[in-house]
Protein backbone atom coordinates (compact mmCIF):
# COMPACT_ATOMS: atom_id res chain seq x y z
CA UNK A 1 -11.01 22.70 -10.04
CA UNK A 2 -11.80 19.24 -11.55
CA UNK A 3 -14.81 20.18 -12.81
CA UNK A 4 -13.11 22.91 -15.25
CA UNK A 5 -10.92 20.15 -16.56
CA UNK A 6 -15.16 18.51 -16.86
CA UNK A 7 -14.52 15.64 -14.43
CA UNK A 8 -16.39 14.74 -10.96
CA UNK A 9 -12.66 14.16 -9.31
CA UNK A 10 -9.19 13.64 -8.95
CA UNK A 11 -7.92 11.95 -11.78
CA UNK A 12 -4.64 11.35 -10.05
CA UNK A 13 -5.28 10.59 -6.63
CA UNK A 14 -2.55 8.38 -5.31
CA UNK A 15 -4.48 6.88 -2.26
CA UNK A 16 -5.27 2.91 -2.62
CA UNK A 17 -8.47 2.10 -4.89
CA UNK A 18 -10.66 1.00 -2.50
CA UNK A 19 -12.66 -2.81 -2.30
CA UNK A 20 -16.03 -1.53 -4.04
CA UNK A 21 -17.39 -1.79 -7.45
CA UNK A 22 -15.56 1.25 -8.63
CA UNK A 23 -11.97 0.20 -7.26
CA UNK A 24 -12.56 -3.07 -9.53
CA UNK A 25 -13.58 -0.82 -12.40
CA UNK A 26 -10.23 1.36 -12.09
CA UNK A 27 -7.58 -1.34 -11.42
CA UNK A 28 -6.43 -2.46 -14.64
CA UNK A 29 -3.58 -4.77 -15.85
CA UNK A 30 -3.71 -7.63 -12.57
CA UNK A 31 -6.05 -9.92 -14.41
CA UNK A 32 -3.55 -12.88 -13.53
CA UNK A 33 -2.11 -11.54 -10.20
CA UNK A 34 -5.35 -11.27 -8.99
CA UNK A 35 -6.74 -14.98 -10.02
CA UNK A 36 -3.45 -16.03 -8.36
CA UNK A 37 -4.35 -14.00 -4.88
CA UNK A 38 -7.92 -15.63 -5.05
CA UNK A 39 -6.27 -19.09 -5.23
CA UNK A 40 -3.94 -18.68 -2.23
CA UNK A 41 -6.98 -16.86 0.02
CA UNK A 42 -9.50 -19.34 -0.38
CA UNK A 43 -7.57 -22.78 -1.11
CA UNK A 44 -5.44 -22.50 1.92
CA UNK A 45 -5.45 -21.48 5.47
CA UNK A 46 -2.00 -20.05 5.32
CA UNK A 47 -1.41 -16.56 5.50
CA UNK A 48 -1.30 -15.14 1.60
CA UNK A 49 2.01 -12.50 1.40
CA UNK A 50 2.40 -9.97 -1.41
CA UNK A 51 6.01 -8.87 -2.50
CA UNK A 52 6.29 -5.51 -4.89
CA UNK A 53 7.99 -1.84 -4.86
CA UNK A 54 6.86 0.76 -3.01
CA UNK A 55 4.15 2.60 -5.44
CA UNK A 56 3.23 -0.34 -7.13
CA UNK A 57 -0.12 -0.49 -6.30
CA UNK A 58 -0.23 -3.87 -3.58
CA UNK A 59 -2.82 -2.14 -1.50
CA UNK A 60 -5.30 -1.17 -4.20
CA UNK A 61 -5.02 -5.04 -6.05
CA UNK A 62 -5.25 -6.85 -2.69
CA UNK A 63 -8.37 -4.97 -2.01
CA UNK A 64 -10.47 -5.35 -5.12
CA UNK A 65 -9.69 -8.50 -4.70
CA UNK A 66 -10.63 -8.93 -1.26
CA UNK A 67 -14.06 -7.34 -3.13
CA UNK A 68 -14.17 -9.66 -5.38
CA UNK A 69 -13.84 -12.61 -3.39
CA UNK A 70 -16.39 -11.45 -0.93
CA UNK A 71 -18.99 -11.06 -4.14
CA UNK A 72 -18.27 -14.17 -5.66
CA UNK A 73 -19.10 -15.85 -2.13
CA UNK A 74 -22.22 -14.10 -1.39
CA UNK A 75 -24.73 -16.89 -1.24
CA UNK A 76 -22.49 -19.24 0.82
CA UNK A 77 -23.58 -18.90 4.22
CA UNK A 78 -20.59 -19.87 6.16
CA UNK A 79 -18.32 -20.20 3.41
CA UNK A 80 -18.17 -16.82 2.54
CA UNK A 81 -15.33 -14.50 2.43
CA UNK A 82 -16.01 -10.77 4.24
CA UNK A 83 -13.63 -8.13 3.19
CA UNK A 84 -12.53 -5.88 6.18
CA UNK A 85 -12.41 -2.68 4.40
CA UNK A 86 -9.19 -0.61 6.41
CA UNK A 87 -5.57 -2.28 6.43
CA UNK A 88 -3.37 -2.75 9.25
CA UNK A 89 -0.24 -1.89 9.69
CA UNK A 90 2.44 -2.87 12.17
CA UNK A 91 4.16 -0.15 13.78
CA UNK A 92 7.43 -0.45 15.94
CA UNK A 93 5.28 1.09 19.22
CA UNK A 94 2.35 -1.84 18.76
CA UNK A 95 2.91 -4.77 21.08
CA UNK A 96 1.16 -8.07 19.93
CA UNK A 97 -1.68 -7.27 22.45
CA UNK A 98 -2.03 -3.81 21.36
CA UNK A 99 -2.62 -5.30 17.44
CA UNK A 100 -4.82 -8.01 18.70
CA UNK A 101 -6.90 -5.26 20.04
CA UNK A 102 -7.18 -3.08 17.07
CA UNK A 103 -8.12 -6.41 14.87
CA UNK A 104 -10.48 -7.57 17.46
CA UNK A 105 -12.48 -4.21 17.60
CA UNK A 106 -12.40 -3.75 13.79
CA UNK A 107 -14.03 -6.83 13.20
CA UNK A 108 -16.61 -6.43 16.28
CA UNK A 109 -17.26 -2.72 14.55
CA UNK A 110 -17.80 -4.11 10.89
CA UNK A 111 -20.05 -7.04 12.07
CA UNK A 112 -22.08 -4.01 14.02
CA UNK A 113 -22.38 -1.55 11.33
CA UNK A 114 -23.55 -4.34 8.57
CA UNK A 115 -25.19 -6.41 11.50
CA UNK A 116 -28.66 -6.47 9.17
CA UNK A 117 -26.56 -7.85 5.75
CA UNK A 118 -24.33 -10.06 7.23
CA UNK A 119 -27.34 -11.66 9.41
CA UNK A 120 -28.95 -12.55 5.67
CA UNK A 121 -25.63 -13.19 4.27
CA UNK A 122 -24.18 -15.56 6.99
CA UNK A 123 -27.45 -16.65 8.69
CA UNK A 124 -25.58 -15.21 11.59
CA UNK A 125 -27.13 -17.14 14.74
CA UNK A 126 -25.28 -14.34 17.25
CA UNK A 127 -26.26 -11.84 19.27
CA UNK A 128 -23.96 -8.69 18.75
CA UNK A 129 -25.97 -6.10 21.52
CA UNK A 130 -23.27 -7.27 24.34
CA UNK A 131 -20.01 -6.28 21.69
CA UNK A 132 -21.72 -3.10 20.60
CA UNK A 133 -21.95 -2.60 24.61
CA UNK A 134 -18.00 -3.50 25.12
CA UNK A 135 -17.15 -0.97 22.72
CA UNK A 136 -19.26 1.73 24.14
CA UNK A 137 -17.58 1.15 26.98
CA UNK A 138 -13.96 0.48 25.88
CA UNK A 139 -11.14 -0.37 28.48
CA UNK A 140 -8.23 -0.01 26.35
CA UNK A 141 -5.70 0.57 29.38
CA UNK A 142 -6.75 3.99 29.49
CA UNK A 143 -5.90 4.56 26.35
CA UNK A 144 -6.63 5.49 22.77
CA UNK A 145 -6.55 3.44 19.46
CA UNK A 146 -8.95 3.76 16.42
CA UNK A 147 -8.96 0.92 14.00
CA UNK A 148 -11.00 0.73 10.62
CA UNK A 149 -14.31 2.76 11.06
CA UNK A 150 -14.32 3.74 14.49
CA UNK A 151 -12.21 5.62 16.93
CA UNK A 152 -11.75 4.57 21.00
CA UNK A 153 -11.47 7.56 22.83
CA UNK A 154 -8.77 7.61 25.58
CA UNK A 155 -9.62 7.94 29.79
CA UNK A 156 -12.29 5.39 29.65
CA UNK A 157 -12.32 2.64 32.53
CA UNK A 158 -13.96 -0.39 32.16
CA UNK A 159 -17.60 -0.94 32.82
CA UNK A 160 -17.06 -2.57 35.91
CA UNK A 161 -20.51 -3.82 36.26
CA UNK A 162 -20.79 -5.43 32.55
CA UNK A 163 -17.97 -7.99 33.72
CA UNK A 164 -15.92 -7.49 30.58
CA UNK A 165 -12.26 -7.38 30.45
CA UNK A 166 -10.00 -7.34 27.56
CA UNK A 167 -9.73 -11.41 27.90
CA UNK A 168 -13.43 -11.47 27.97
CA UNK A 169 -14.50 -9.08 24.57
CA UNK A 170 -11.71 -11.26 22.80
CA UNK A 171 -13.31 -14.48 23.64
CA UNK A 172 -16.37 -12.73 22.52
CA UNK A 173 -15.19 -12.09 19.14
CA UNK A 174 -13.94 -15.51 18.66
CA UNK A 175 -17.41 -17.05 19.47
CA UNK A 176 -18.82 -14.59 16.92
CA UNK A 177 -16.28 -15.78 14.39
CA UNK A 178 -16.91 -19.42 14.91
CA UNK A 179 -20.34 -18.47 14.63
CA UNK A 180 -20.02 -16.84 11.27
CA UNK A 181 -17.74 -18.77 9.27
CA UNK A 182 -17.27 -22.93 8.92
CA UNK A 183 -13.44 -24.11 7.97
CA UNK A 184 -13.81 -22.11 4.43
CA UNK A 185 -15.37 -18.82 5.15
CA UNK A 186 -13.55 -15.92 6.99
CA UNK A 187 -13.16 -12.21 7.61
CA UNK A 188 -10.14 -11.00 5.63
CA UNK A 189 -7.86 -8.71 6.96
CA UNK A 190 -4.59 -7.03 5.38
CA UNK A 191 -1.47 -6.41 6.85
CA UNK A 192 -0.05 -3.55 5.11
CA UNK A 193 3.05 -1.61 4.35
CA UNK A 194 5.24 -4.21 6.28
CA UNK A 195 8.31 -2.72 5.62
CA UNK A 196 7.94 0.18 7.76
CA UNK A 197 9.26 -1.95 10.55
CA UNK A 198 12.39 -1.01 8.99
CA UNK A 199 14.02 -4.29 9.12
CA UNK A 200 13.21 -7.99 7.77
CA UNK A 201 14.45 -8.88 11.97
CA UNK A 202 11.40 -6.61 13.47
CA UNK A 203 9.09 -7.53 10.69
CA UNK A 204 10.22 -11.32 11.71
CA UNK A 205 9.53 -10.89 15.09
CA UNK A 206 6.39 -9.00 15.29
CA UNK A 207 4.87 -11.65 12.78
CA UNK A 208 6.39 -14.36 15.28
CA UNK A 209 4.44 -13.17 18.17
CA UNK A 210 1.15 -13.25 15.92
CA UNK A 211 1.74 -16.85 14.36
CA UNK A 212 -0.26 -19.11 17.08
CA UNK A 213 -2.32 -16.44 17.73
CA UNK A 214 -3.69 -14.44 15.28
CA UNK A 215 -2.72 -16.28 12.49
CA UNK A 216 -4.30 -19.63 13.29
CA UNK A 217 -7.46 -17.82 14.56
CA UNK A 218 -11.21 -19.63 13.10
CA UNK A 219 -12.80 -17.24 11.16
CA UNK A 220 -9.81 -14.77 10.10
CA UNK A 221 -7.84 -15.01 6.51
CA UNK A 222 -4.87 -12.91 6.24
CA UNK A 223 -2.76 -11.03 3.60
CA UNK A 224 0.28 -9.67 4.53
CA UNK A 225 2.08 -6.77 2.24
CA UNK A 226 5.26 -5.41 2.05
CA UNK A 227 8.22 -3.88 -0.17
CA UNK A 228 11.99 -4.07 -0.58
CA UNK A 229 11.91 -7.68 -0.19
CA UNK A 230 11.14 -7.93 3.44
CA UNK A 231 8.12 -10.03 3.01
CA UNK A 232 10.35 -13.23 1.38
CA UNK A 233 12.90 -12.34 3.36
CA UNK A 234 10.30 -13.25 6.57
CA UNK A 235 8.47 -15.90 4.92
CA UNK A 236 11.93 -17.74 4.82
CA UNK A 237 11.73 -17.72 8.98
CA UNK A 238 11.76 -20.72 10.52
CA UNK A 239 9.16 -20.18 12.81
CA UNK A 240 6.93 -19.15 9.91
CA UNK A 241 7.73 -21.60 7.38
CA UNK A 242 4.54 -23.09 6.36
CA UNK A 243 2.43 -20.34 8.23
CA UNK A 244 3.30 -17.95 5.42
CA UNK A 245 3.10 -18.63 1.85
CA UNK A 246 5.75 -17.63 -0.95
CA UNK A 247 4.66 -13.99 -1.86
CA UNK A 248 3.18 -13.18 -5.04
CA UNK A 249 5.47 -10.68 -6.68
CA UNK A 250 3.51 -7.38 -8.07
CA UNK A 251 5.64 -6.25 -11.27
CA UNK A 252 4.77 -2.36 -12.29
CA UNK A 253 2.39 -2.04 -15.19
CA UNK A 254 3.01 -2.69 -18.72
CA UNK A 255 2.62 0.40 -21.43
CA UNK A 256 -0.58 -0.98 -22.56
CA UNK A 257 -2.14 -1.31 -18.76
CA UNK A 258 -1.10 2.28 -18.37
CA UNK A 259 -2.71 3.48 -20.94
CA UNK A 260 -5.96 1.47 -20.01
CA UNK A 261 -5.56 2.99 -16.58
CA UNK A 262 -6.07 6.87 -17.48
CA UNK A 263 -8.57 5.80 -20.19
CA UNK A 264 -10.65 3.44 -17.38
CA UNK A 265 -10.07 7.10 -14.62
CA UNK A 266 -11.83 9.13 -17.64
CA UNK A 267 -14.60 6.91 -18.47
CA UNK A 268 -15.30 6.77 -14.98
CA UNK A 269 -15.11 10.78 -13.51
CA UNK A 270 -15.75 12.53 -16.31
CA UNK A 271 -18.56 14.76 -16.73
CA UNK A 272 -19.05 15.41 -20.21
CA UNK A 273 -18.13 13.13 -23.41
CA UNK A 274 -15.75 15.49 -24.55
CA UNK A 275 -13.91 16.39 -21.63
CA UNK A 276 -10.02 16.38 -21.86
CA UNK A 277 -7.66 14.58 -19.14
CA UNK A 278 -4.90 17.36 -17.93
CA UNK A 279 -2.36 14.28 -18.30
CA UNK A 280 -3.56 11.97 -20.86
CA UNK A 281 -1.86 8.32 -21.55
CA UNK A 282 1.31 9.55 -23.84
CA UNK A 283 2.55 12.41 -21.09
CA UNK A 284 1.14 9.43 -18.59
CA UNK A 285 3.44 7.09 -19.77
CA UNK A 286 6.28 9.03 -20.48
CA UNK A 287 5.83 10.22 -16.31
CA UNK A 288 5.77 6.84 -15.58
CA UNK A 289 9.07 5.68 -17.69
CA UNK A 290 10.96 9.32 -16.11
CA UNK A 291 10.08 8.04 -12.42
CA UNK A 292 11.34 4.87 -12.90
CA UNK A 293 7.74 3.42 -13.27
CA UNK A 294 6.26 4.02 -9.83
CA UNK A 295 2.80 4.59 -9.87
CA UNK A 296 1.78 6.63 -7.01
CA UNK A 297 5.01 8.83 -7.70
CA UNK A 298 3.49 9.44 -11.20
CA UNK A 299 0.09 10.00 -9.63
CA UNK A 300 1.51 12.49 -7.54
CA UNK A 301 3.49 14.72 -10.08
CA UNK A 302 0.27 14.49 -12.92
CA UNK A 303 -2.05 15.92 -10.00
CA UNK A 304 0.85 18.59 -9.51
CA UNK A 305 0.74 19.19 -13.02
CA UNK A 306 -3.03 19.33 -12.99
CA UNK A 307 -2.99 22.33 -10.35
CA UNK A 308 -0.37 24.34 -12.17
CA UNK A 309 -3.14 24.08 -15.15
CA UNK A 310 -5.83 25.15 -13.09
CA UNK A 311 -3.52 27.83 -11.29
CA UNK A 312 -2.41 29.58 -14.47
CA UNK A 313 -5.98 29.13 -16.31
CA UNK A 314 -4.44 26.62 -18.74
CA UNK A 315 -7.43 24.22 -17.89
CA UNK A 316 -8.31 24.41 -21.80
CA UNK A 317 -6.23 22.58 -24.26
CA UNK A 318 -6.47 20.03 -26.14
CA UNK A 319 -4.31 17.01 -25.73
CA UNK A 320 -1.55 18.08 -28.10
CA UNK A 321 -0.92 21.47 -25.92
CA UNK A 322 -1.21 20.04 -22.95
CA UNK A 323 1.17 16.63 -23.54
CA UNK A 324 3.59 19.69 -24.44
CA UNK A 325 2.79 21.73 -21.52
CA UNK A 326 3.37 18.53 -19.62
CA UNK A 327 6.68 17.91 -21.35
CA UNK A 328 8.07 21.53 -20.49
CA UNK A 329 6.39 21.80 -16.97
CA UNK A 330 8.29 18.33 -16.07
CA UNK A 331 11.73 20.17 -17.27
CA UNK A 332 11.12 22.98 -15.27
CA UNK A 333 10.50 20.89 -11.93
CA UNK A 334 13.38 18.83 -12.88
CA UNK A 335 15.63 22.25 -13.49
CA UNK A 336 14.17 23.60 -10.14
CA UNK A 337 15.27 20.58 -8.14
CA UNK A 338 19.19 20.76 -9.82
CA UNK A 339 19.32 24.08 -8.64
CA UNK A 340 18.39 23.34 -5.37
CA UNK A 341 20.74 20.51 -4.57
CA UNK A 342 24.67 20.80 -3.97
CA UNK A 343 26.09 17.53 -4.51
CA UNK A 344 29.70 17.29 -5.25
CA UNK A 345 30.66 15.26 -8.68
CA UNK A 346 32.07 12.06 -7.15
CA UNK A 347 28.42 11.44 -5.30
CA UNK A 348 27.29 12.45 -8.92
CA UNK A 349 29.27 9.58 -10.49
CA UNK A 350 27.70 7.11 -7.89
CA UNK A 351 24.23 8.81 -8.65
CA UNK A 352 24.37 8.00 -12.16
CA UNK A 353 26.00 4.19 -11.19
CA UNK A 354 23.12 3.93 -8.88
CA UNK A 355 20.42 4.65 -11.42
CA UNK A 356 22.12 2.29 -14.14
CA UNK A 357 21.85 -0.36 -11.58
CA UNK A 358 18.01 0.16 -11.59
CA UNK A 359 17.95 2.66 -8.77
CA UNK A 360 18.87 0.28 -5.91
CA UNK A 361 22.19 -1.06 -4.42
CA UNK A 362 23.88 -1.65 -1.63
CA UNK A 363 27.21 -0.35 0.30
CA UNK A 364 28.72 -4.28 0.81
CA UNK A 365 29.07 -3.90 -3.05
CA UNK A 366 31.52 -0.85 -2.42
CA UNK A 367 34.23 -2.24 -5.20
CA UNK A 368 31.96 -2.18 -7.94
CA UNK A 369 31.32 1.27 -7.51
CA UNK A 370 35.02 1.95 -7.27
CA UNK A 371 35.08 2.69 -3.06
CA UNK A 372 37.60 0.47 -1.38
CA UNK A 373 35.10 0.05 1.56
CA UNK A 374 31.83 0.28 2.42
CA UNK A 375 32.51 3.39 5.17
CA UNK A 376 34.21 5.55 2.05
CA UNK A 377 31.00 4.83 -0.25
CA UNK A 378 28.72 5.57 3.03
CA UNK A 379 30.05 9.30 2.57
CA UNK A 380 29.04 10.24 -0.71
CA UNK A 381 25.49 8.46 0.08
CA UNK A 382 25.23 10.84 2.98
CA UNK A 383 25.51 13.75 0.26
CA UNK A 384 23.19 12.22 -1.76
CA UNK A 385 20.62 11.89 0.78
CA UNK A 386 20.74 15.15 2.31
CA UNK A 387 20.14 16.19 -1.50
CA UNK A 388 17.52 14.14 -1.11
CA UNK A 389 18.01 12.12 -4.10
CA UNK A 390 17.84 8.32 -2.16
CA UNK A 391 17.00 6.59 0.80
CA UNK A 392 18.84 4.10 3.03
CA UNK A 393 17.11 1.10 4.92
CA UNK A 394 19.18 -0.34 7.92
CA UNK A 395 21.20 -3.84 8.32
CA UNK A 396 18.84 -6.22 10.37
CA UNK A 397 22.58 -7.22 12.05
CA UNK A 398 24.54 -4.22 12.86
CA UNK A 399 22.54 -1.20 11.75
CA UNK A 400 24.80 -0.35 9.12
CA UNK A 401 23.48 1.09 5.96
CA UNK A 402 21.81 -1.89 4.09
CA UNK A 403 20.45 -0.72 0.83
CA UNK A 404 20.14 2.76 -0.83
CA UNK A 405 17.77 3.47 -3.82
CA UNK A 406 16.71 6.52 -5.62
CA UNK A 407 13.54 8.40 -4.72
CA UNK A 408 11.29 10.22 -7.43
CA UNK A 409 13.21 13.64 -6.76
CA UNK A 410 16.02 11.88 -8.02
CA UNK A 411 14.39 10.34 -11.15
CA UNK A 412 13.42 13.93 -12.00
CA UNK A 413 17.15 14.91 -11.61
CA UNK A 414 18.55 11.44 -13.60
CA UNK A 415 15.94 12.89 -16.49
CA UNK A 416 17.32 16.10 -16.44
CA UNK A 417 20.87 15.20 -16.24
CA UNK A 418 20.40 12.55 -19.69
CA UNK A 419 19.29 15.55 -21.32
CA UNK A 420 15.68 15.27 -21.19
CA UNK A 421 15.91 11.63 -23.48
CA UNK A 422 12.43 11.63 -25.10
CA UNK A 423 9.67 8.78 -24.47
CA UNK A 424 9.51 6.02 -27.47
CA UNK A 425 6.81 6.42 -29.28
């Protein structure tokens, strides 16, 4: 279908810009961010943290720069800075063993797979044939995990006659480490999408159990990501007060970056000079501004936009047509969803409160929404979130309803209920 539109690819795909020459090329608009990232990774031995909104595009900035770093060291010997490609993410079910394990073996398997550039790059005086054995012969308690590039199959017992056991491919990967890297250089790996630990208590504790571990590991720089302030509200631990640094805060893109950013996707997939983006910057923007500017959301509804297009033979217009295609096919999504939902006016009023207050609040401020308590305002956020219109993250305390905020269904709906305001121009 992209090629009828007379581009390679997805102009809109909302998964993370990878750490590779063309993921720098396409992230626009984090010139200072990213000096500031560089700074923390490689001028301290702290673990670097990374505060934003969901959709803002952490993953994809933390990686080119985790690409750029590693060029800008190549040369360095033990000083340089690896990027490990695949993030990591903390789940509720992951014990601090079970995340050691899937670190450990992503770093053994990247080391393996580049064993012939690193061994120039690092002047890597290690032998890797008894790790490359370890994991051919995983005992991950009988188990399965995958981690970053490989998978370990489950109902595999240890090679009993190799002598390894968990304890022993660890130490393994340590030596390699210490082999690789002096006090400056290091493999870095991200921790991402923190906040799906649900609360800033889990998130504490999980990063807790990794702090004298993990975190103070030879040979291993972290990052650490999250959203809806979780990752200040754990850097303020005690336990993890000077372990973690103050996160840098990733704002959403100006107008200007956003129109750089479908300009720098065209340059890049396009297959002809003229060829025309389905979405170009003005509908772009005015996406962007309608879902409260979340980028992956807006990602997400231009690729739907691009399929209708290619689904009703539309694919040929040129960019006045199709920013007014865009404009009417975004009112009839928006009209769709209102028909759909049943929500009863007094959850509208607090709809319409929440979105003036920037799309997130929460319950304890019941009065100012004109509830006398927090358990009368919990029932009209029930409506609104089995309209789907907002989500609700829990207390770290008592499991009550913390914070609510608006989801992109219910920017759609906010759009359509102002009356369709039009973008500035």
């Amino acid at each position: 279908m992209w090629k009828d539109f007379g581009f390679t690819k997805n102009l809109y795909d909302t998964h993370p810009i990878s750490g590779n020459a063309r993921g720098e090329r396409l992230l626009v608009g984090r010139d200072k961010e990213l000096k500031g990232l560089k700074n923390r990774i490689t001028g301290f031995k702290t673990v670097t943290t990374i505060e934003g909104p969901n959709g803002v595009g952490k993953t994809s900035f933390v990686m080119v720069g985790g690409f750029q770093l590693e060029n800008q060291s190549k040369g360095m010997g033990k000083s340089s800075i690896l990027l490990l490609p695949e993030p990591f993410q903390l789940t509720l079910e992951d014990s601090a063993l079970d995340f050691k394990r899937k670190v450990y073996a992503a770093i053994a398997s990247h080391f393996i797979e580049n064993e012939k550039t690193l061994r120039s790059q690092l002047d890597l005086q290690f032998g890797l044939s008894p790790l490359e054995a370890w994991l051919e012969n995983p005992i991950f308690l009988n188990g399965s995990a995958s981690a970053a590039g490989f998978s370990l199959g489950g109902g595999k017992a240890a090679n009993e006659s190799s002598g390894f056991d968990l304890h022993g491919f660890f130490a393994l990967v340590d030596r390699l480490l210490k082999s690789a890297f002096d006090d400056e250089g290091g493999i870095l790996c991200v921790v991402d999408n923190l906040e799906i630990l649900n609360t800033s208590q889990v998130a504490r504790q999980r990063l807790e159990e990794l702090r004298d571990d993990l975190f103070a590991k030879h040979g291993i720089k972290w990052v650490v990501c999250g959203a809806r302030g979780i990752v200040r509200s754990v850097a303020s631990s005690q336990r993890l007060q000077g372990r973690l640094q103050e996160p840098i805060e990733i704002t959403p893109l100006s107008a200007d970056a956003i129109q750089d950013l479908v300009q720098t996707r065209v340059r890049e997939f396009r297959l002809r000079d003229d060829a025309i983006p389905p979405v170009g910057p003005r509908s772009f923007n005015h996406a962007f501004h309608v879902l409260n500017e979340n980028l992956r959301d807006t990602l997400k509804f231009c690729g739907d936009f691009s399929l209708w297009l290619s689904d009703s033979n539309q694919a040929n217009h040129d960019e006045e047509i199709l920013d007014e295609l865009f404009e009417i096919w975004l009112a009839d999504q928006s009209e769709a969803y209102m028909a759909a939902v049943n929500v009863p006016p007094r959850a509208w009023k607090l709809f319409d409160d929440i979105c003036e207050q920037g799309g997130s609040i929460s319950p304890s401020d019941h009065e100012e929404f004109g509830f006398n308590s927090s358990q009368n305002m919990r029932g009209q956020v029930q409506k609104l979130e089995q309209a789907d219109l907002v989500v609700s993250e829990l207390s770290d305390t008592d499991h009550r309803r913390k914070t609510v905020s608006v989801v992109a269904k219910g920017w759609l709906l906010r759009h359509h209920r102002s009356g369709y305001v039009k973008r500035e121009e």
